[in-house]
Protein backbone atom coordinates (compact mmCIF):
# COMPACT_ATOMS: atom_id res chain seq x y z
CA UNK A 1 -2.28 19.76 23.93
CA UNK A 2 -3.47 20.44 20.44
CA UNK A 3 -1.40 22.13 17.82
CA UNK A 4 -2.85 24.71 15.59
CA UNK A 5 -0.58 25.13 12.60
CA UNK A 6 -0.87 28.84 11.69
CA UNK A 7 -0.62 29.99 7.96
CA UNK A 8 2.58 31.80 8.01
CA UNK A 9 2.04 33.74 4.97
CA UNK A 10 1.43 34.07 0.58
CA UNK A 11 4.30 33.25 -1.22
CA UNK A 12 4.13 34.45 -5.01
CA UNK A 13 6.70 31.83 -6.81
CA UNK A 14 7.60 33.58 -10.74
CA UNK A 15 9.37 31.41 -12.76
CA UNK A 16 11.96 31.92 -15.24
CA UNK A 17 12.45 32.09 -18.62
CA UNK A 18 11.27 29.05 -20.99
CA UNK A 19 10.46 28.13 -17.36
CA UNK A 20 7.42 27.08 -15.67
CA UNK A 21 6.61 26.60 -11.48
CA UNK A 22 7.53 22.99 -12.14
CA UNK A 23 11.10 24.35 -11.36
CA UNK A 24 10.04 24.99 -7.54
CA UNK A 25 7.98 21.91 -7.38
CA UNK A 26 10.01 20.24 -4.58
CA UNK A 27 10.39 23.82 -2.87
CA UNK A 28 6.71 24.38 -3.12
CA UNK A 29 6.34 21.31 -1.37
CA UNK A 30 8.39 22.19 1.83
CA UNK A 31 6.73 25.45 2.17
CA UNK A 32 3.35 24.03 2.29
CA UNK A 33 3.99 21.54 4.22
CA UNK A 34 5.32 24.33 6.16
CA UNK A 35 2.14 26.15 6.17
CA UNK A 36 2.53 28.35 3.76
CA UNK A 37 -0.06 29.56 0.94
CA UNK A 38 2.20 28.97 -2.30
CA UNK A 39 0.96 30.69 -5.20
CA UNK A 40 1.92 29.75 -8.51
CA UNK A 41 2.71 32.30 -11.68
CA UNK A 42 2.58 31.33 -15.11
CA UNK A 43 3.77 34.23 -17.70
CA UNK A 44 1.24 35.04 -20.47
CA UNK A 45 2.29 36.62 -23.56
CA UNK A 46 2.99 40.20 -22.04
CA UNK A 47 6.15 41.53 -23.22
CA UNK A 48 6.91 44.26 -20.68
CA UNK A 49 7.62 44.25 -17.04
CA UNK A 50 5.09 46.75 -16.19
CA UNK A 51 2.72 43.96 -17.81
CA UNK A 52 3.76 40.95 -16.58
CA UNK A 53 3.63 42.78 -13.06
CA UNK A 54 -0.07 43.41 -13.24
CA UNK A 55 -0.60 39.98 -14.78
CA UNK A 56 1.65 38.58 -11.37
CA UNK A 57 -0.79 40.50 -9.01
CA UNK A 58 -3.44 39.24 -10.07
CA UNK A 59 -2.41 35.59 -8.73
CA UNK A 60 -2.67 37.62 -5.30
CA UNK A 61 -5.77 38.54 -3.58
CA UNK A 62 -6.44 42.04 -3.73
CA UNK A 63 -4.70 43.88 -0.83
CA UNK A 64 -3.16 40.88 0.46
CA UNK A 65 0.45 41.08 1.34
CA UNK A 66 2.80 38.45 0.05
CA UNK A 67 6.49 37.61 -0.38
CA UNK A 68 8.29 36.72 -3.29
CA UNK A 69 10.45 33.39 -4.32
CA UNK A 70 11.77 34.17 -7.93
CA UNK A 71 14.53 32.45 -10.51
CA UNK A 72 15.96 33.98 -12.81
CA UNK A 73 14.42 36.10 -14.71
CA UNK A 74 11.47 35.81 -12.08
CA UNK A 75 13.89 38.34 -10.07
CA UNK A 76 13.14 41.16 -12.44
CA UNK A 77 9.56 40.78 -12.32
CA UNK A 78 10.63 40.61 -8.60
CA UNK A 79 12.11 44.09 -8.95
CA UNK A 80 9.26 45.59 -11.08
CA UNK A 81 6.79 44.49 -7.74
CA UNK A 82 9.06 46.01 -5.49
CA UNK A 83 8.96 49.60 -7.40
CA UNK A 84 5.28 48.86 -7.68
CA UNK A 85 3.71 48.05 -4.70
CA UNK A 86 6.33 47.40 -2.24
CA UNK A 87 4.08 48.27 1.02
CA UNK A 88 2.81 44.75 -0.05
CA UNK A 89 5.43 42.70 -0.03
CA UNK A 90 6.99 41.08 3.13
CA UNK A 91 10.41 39.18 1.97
CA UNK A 92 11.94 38.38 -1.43
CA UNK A 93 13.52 35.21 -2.37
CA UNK A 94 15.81 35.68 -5.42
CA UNK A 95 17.20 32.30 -6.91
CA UNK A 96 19.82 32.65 -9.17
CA UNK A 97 19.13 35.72 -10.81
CA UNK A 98 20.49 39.35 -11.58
CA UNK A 99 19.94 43.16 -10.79
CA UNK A 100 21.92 44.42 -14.22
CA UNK A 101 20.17 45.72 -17.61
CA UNK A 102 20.41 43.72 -20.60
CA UNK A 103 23.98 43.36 -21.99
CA UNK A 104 24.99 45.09 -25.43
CA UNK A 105 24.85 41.76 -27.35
CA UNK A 106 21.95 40.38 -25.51
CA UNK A 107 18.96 40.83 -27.81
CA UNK A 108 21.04 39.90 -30.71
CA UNK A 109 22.16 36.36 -29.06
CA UNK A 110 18.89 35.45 -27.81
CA UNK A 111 17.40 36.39 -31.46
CA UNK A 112 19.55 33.69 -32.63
CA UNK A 113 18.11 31.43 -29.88
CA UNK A 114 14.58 31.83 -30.71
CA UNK A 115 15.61 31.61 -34.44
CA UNK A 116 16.89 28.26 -34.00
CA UNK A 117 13.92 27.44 -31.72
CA UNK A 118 11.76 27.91 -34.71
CA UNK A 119 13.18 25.84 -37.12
CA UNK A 120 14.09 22.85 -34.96
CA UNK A 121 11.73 23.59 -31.87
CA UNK A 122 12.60 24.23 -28.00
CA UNK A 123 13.53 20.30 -27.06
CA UNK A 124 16.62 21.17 -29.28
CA UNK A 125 17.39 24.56 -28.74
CA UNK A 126 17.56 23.44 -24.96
CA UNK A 127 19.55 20.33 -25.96
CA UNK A 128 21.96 21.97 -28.31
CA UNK A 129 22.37 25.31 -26.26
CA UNK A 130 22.02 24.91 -22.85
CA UNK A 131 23.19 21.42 -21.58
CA UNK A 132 26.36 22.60 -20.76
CA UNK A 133 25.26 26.12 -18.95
CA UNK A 134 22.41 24.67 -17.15
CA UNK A 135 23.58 22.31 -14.88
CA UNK A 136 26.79 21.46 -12.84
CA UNK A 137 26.10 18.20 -13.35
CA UNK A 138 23.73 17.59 -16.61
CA UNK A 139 21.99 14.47 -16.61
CA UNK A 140 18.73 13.45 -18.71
CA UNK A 141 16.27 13.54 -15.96
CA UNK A 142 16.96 16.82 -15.09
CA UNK A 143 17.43 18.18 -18.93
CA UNK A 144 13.98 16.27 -19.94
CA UNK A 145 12.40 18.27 -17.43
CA UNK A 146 13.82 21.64 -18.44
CA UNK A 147 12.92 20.84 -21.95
CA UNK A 148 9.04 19.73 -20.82
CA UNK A 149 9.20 23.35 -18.71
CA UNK A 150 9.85 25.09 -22.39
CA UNK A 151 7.58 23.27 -24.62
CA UNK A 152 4.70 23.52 -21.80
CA UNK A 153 6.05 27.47 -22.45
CA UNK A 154 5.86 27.51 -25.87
CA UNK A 155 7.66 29.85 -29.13
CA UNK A 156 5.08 32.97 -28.50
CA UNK A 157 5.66 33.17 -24.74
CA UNK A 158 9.13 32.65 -24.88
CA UNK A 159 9.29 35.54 -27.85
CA UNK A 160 7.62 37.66 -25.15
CA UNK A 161 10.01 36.60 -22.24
CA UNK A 162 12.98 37.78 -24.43
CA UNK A 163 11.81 41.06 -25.06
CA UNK A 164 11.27 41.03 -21.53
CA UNK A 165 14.89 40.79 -20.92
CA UNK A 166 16.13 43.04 -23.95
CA UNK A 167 14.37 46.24 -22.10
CA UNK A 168 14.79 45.42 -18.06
CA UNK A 169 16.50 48.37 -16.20
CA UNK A 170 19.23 48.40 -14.19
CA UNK A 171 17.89 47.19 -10.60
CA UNK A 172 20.83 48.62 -8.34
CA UNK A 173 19.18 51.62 -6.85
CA UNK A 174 16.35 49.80 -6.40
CA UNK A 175 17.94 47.80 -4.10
CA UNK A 176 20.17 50.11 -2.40
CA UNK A 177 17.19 51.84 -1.56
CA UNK A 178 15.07 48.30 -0.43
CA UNK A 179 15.32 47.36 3.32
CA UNK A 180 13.26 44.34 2.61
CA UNK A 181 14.81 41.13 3.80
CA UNK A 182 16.06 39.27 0.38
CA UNK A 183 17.46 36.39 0.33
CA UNK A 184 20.02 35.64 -2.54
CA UNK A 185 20.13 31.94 -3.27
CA UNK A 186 22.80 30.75 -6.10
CA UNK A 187 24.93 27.80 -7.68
CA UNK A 188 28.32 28.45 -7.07
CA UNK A 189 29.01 27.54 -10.32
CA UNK A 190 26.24 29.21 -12.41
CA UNK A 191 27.50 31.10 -15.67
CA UNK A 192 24.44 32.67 -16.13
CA UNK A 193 23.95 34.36 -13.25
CA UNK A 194 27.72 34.24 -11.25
CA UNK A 195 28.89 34.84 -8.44
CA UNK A 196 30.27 37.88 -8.65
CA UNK A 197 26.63 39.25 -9.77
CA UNK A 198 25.23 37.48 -6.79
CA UNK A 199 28.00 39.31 -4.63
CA UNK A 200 26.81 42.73 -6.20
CA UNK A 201 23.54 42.36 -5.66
CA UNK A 202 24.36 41.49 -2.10
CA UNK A 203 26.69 44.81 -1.69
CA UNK A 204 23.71 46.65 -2.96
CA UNK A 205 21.33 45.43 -0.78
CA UNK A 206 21.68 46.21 2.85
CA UNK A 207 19.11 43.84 4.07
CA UNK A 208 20.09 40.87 2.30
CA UNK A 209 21.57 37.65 2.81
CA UNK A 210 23.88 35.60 0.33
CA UNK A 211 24.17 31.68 -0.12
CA UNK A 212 25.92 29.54 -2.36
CA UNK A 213 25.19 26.48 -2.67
CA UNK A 214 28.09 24.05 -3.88
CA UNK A 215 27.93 21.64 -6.99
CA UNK A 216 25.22 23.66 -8.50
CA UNK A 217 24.70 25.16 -11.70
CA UNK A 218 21.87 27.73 -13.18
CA UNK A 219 18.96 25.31 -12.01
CA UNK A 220 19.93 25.26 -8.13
CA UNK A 221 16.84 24.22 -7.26
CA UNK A 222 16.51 21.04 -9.47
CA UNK A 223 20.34 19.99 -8.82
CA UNK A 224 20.54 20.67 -5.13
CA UNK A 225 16.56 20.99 -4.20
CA UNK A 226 17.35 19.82 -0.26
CA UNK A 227 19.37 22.57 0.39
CA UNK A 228 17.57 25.00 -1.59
CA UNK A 229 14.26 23.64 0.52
CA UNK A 230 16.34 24.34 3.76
CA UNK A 231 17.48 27.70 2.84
CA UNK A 232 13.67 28.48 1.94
CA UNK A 233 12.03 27.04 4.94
CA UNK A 234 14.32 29.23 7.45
CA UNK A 235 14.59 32.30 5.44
CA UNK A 236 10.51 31.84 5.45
CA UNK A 237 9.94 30.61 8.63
CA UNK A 238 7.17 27.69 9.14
CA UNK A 239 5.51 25.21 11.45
CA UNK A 240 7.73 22.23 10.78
CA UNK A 241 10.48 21.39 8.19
CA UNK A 242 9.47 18.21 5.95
């Protein structure tokens, strides 16, 4: 008997921020393997989300329908495709990300960020900022490749990426009123995106599911990539798990 492995279906992966798709590289992985079509977004230097949403279907063939897997700020892009074109989209992956508007000192902080960026570059603002938020666990491999995602990014991107975040909406309607499947993928431990956000989200959403994943910080996918691929591959579906 011969087996005929069918493509199951597109997958848009959207990054986060300072963040390329090297952050779903073992993920991307499984899912071919899987039979899967993974497409890959890289942000440009749109500073909008109705932007960056026309930029993100472009990746897609025209017409085509295709789910999402997102992190981080990838979910609001997620959220801008869903208001968009949603007759297009089958299911919505959502790794470690959030549904809320910006927060009152958000713009302000993260002007400080790319302040410091420019005078001592992105290898340090990682270093000096974000070691300790990242990752559960930080170790050098891990941080080296975070900081490799954000110079590959660059200061002009990631200028565009924050303005990004200082003008997102509020996404909670949008998902009460979503009966897509979404899966809601997070580090139990992740200050950046917590649980009780995650748990929100989830309350919001009536089709969605909610796992945390222990030992696992912002960067789920880097610290515990097995069970992230696991979580992926059934929520999915595929021809075989590798």
């Amino acid at each position: 008997m011969h087996l005929h492995l069918k493509m199951m279906s597109n997958i848009l992966f959207i990054p986060g921020t300072l963040c390329t798709c090297d952050v779903f590289s073992t993920q991307i992985t499984t899912l071919k393997n899987a039979g899967h079509n993974c497409i890959t977004f890289e942000y440009g230097l749109q500073d909008n989300l109705d932007d960056v949403a026309r930029l993100a279907l472009s990746f897609v063939n025209k017409d085509e329908r295709f789910s999402i897997c997102a992190f981080s700020m990838g979910g609001m892009v997620a959220f801008k495709l869903l208001e968009c074109c949603p007759e297009r989209i089958d299911k919505v992956a959502l790794i470690s990300s959030n549904a809320h508007a910006d927060k009152p000192n958000g713009r302000e902080t993260r002007g400080n960020h790319l302040a410091y960026a420019n005078e001592n570059g992105l290898s340090a603002l990682i270093k000096d900022y974000f070691t300790s938020v990242y990752l559960y666990n930080p170790n050098d491999t891990r941080m080296q490749l975070i900081a490799k995602m954000a110079n590959d990014t660059g200061i002009e991107r990631y200028r565009a990426q924050l303005e990004i975040l200082a003008t997102r909406p509020e996404a909670g309607d949008l998902l009460s009123n979503c009966s897509h499947p979404i899966l809601l993928l997070a580090g139990s431990a992740d200050v950046l995106c917590p649980p009780c956000e995650q748990h929100r989200m989830h309350q919001l959403a009536a089709n969605s599911e909610l796992v945390f994943i222990e030992q696992a910080g912002h960067f789920v996918s880097l610290e515990q990539s097995d069970k992230v691929n696991l979580h992926l591959y059934n929520f999915f579906g595929g021809a075989a798990y590798a």
